[in-house]
N, C-alpha and C. Protein backbone atom coordinates (compact mmCIF):
# COMPACT_ATOMS: atom_id res chain seq x y z
N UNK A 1 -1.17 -31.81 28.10
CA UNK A 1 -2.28 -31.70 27.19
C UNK A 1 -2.15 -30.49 26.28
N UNK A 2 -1.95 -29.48 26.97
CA UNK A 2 -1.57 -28.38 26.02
C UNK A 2 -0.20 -28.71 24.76
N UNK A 3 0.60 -29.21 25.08
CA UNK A 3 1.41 -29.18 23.83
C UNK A 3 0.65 -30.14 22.88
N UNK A 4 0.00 -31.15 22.94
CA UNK A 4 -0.69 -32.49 21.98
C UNK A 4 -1.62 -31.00 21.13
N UNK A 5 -2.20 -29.91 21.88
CA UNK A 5 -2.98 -29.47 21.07
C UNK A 5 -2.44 -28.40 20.06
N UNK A 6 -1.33 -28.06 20.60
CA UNK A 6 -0.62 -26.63 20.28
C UNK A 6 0.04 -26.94 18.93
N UNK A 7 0.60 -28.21 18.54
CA UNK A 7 1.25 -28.46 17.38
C UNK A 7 0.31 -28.56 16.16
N UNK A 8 -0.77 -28.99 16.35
CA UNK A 8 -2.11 -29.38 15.60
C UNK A 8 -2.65 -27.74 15.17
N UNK A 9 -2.88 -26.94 15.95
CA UNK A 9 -3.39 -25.90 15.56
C UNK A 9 -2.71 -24.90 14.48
N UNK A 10 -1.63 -24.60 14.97
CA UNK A 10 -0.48 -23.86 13.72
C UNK A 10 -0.72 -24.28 12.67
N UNK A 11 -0.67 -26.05 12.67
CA UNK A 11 -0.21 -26.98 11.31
C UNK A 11 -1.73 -27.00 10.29
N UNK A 12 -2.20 -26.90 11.12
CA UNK A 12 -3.98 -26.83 10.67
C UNK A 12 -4.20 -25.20 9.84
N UNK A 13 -3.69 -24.67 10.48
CA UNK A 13 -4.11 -23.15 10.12
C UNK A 13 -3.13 -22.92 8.84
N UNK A 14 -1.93 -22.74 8.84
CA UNK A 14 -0.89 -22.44 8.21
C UNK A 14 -0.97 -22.49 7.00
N UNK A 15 -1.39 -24.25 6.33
CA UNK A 15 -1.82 -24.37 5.32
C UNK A 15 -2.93 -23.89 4.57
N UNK A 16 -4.08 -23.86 5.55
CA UNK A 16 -5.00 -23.14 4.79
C UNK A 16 -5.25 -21.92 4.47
N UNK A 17 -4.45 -21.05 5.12
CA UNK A 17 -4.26 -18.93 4.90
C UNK A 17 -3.22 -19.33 3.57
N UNK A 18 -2.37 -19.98 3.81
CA UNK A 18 -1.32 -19.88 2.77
C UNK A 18 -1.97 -20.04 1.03
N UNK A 19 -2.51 -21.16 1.04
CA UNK A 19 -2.67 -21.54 -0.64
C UNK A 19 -3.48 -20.19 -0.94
N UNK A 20 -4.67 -20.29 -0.45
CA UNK A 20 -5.93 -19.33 -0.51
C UNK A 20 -5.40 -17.86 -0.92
N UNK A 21 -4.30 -17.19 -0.27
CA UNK A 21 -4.18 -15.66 -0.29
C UNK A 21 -3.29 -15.56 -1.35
N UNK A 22 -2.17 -16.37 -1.53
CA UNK A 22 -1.88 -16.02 -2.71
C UNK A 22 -2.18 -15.75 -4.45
N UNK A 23 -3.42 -17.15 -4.64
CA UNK A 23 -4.01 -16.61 -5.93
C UNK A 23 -4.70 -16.00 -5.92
N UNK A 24 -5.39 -15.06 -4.83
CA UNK A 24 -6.68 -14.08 -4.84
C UNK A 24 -6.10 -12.83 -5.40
N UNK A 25 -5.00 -12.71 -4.90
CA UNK A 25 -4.47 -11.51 -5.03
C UNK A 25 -3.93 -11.24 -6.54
N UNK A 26 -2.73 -12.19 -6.99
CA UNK A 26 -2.49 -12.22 -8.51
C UNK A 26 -3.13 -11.91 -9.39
N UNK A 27 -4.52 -12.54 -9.90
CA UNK A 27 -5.41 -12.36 -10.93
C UNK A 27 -5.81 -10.78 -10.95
N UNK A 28 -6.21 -10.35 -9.57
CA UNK A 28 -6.53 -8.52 -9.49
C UNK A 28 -5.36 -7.78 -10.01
N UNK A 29 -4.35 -8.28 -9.75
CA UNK A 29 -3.32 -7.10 -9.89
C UNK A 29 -3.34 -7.28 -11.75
N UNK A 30 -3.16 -8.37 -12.46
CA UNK A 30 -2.39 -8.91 -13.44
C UNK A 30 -3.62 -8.98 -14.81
N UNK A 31 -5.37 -8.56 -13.93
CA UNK A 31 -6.49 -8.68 -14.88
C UNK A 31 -6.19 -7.29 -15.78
N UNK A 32 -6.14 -5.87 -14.86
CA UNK A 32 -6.00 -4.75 -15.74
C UNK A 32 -4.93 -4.06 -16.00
N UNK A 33 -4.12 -4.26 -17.15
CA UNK A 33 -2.80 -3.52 -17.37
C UNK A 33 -2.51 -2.15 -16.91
N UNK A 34 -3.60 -1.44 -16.78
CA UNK A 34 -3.34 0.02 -16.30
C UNK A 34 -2.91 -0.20 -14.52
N UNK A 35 -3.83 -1.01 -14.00
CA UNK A 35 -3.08 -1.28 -12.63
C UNK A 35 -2.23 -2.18 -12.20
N UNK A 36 -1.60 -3.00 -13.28
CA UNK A 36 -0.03 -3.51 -12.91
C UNK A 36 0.82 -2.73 -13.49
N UNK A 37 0.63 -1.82 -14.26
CA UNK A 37 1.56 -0.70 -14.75
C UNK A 37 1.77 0.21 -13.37
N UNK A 38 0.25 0.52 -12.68
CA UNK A 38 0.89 1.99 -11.62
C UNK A 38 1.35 0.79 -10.62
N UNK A 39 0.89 -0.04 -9.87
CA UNK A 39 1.35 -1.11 -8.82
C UNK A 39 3.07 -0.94 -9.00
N UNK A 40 3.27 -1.35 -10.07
CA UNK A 40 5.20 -1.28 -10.39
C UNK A 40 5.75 -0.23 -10.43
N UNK A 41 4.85 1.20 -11.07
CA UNK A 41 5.14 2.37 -10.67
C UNK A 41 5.32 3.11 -9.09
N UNK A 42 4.15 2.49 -8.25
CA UNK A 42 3.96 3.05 -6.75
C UNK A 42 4.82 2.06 -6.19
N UNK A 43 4.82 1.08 -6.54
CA UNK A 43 5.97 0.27 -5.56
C UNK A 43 7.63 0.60 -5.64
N UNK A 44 8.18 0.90 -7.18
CA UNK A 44 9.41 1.05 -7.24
C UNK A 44 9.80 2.12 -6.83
N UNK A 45 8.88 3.38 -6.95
CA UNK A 45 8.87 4.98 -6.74
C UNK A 45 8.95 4.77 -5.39
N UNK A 46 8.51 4.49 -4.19
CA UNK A 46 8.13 3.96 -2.74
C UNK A 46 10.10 3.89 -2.61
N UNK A 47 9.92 2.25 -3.06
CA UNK A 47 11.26 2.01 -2.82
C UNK A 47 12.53 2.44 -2.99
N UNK A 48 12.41 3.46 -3.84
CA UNK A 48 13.64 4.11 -4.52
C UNK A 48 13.56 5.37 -3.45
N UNK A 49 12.22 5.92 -3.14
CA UNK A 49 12.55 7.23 -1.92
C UNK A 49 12.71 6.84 -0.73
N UNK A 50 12.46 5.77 0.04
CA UNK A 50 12.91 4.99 1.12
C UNK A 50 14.35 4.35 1.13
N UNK A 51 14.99 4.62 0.02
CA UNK A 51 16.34 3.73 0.18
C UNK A 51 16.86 4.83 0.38
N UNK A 52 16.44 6.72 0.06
CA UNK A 52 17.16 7.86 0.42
C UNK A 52 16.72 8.29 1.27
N UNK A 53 15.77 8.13 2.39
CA UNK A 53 15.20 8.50 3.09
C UNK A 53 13.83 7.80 4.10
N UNK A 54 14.68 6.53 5.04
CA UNK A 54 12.87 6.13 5.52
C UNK A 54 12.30 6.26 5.82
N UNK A 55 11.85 8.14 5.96
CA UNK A 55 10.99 8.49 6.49
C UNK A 55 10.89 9.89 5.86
N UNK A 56 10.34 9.61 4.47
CA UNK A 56 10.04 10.52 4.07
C UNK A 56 9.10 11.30 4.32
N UNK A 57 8.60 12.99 3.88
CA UNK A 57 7.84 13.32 4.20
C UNK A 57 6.97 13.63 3.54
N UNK A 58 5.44 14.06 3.74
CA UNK A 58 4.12 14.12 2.85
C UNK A 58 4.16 14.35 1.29
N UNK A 59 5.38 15.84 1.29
CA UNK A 59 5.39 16.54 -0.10
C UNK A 59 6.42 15.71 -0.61
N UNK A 60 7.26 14.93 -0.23
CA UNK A 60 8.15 14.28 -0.60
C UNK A 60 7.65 12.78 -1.46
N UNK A 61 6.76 12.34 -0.64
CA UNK A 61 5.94 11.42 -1.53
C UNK A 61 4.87 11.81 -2.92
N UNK A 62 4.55 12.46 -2.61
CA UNK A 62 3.78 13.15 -3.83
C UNK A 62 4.40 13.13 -4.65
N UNK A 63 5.32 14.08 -4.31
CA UNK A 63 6.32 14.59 -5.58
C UNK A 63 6.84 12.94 -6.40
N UNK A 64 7.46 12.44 -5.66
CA UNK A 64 7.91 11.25 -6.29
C UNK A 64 7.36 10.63 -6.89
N UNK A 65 5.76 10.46 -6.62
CA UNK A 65 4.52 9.88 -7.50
C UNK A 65 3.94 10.70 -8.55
N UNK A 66 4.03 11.61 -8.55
CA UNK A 66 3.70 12.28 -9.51
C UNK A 66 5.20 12.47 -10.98
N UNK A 67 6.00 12.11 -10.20
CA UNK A 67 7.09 12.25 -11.22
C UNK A 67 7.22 10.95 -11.76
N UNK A 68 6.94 9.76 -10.96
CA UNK A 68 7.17 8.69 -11.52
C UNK A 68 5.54 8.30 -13.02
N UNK A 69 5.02 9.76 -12.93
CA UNK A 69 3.83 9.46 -13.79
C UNK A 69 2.18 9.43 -13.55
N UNK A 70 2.28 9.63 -12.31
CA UNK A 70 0.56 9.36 -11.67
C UNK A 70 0.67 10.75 -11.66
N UNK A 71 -0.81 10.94 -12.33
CA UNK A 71 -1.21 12.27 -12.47
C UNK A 71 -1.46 12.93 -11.03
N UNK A 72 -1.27 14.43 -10.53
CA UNK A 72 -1.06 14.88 -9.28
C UNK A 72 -2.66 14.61 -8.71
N UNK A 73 -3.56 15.06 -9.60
CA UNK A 73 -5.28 14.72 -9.04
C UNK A 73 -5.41 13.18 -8.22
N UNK A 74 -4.42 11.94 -9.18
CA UNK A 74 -4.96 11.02 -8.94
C UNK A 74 -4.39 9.92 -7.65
N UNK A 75 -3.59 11.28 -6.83
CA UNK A 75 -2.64 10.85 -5.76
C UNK A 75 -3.40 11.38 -4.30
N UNK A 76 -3.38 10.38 -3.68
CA UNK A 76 -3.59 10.76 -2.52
C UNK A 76 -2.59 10.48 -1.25
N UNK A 77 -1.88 11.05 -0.37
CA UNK A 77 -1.24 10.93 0.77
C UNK A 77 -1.16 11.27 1.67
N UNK A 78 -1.21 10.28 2.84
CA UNK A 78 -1.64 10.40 4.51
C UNK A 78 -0.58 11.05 5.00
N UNK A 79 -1.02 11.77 6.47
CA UNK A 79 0.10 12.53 7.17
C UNK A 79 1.15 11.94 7.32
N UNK A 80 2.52 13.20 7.48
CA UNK A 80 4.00 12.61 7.88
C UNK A 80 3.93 12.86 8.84
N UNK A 81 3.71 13.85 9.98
CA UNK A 81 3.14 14.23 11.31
C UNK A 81 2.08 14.40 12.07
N UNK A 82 2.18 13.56 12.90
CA UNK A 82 1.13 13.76 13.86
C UNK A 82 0.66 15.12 14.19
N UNK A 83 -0.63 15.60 14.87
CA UNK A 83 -1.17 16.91 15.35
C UNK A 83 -0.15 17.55 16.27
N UNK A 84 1.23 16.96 17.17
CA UNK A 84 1.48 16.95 18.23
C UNK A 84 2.96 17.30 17.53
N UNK A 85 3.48 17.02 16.15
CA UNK A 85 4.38 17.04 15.76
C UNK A 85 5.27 15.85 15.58
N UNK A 86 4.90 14.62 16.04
CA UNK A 86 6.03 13.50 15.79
C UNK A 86 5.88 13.13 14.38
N UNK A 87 6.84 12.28 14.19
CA UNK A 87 6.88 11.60 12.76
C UNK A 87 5.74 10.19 12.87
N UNK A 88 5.22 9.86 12.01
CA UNK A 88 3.88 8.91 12.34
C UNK A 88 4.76 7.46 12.17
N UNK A 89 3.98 6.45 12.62
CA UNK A 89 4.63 5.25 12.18
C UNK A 89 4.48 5.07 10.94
N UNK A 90 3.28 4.64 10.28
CA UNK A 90 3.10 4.20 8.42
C UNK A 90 2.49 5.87 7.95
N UNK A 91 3.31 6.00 6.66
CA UNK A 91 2.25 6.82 5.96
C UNK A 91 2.00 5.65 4.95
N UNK A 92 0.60 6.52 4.37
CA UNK A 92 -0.14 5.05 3.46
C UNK A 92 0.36 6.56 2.02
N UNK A 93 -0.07 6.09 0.78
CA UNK A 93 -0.04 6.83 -0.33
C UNK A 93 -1.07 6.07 -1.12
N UNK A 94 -1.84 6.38 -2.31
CA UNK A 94 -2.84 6.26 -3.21
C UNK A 94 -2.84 6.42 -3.98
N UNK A 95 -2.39 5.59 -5.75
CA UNK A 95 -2.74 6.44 -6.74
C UNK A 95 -3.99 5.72 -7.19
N UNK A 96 -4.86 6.64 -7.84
CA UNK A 96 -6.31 5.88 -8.14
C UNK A 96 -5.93 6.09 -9.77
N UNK A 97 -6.56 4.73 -10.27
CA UNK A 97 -6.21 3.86 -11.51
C UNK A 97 -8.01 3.20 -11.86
N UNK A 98 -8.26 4.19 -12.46
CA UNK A 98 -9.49 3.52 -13.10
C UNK A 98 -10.91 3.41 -11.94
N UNK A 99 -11.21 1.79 -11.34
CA UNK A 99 -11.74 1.73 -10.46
C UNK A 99 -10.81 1.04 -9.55
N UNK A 100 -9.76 0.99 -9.24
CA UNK A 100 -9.01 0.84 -8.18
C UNK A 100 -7.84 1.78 -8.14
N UNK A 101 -7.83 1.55 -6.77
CA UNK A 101 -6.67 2.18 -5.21
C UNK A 101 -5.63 1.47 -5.68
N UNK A 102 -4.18 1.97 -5.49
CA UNK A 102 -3.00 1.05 -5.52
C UNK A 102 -2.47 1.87 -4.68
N UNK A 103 -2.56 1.16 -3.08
CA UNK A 103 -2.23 1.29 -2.28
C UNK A 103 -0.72 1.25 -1.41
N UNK A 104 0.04 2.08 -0.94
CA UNK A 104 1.45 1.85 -0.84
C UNK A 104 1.74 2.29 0.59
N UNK A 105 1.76 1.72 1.33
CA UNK A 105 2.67 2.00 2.81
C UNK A 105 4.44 1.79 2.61
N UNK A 106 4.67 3.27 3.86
CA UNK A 106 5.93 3.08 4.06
C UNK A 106 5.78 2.90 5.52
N UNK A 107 6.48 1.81 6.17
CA UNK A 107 6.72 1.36 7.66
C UNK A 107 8.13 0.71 7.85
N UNK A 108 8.48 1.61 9.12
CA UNK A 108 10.52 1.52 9.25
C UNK A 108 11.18 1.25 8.02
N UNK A 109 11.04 1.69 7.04
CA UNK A 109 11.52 1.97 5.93
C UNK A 109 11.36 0.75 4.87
N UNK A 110 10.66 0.19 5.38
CA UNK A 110 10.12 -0.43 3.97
C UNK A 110 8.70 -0.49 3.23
N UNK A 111 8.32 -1.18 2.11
CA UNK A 111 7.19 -0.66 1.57
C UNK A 111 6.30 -1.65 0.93
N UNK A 112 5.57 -1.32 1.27
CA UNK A 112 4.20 -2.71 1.07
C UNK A 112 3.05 -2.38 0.09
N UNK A 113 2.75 -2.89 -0.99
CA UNK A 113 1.89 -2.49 -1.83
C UNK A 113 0.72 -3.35 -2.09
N UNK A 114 -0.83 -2.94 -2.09
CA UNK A 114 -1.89 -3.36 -1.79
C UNK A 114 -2.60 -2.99 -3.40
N UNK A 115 -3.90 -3.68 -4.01
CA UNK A 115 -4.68 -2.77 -4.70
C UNK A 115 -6.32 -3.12 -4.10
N UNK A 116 -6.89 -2.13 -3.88
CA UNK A 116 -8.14 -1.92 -2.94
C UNK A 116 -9.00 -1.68 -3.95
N UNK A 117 -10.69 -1.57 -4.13
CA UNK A 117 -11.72 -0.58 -4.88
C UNK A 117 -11.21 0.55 -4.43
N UNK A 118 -11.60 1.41 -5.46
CA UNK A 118 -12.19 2.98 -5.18
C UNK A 118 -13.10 3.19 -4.09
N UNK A 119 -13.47 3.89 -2.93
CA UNK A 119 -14.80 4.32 -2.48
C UNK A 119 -15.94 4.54 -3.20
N UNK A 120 -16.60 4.86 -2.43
CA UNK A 120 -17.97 5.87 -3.19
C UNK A 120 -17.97 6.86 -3.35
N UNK A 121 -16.99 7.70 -2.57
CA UNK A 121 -16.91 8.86 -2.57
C UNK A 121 -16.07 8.94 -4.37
N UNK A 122 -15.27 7.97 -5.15
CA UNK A 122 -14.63 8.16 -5.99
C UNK A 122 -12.44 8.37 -5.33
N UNK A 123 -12.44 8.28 -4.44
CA UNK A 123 -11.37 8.20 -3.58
C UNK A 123 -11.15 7.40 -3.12
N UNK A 124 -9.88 7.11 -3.11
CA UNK A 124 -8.64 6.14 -2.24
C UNK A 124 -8.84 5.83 -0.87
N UNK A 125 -9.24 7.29 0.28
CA UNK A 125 -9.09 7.57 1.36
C UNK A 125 -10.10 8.41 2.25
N UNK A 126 -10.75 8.07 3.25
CA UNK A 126 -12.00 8.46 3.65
C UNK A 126 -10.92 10.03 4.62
N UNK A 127 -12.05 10.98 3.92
CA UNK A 127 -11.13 12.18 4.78
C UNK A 127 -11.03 13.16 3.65
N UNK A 128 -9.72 13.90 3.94
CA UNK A 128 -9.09 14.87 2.97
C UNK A 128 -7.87 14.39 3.21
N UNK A 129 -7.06 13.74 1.99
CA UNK A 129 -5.94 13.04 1.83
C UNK A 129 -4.99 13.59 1.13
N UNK A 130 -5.62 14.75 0.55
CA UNK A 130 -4.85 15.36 -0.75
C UNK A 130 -3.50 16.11 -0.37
């Protein structure tokens, strides 16, 4: 009985996450030119310091974002070390673009790019990120 149900469920699900997530996302990135301009900026900048390094560190990301053009105010980036001293699994990075976040993780050396709202606070990142 369990396998009659197990094939049905995947096949059921699969299709419907799939169509749905992909055009939600497109139209946000592709509505405001200022944030498919930094999106290609934070993503290639990401990828270009992860191909020298996958595990870069805090000032190391900054720097790279700010050189690739995001003003230094409008960057925000999460710890490279833990309180304890290890290297963390993801750091996240932030450049804020108007009223959105363009969000960039690095994890085992590769890099994933998101665009989020702003907070309320007017920030990327709940905390002190700077």
């Amino acid at each position: 009985m369990t396998t009659a149900c197990a094939p049905n469920t995947p096949a059921a699900v699969a299709p419907a996450v799939s169509p749905t997530a992909s055009p939600s996302i497109e139209p946000s990135i592709s509505a405001d030119p200022a944030v498919a301009a930094t999106t290609s900026a934070v993503e290639s900048t990401l990828k270009n310091l992860v191909a020298g390094n996958p595990k870069p560190d805090r000032e190391a990301v900054r720097a790279a974002l700010v050189s690739a053009g995001i003003p230094k105010s409008n960057v925000e980036v999460s710890a490279s070390r833990t309180p304890t001293g290890l290297d963390v699994d993801a750091m996240e990075a932030a450049a804020l673009t108007g009223q959105s976040c363009v969000m960039g993780q690095i994890r085992d050396g590769g890099v994933v790019v998101s665009v989020l709202p702003v907070l309320s606070s007017g920030k990327c990142f709940v905390g002190d990120a700077r």
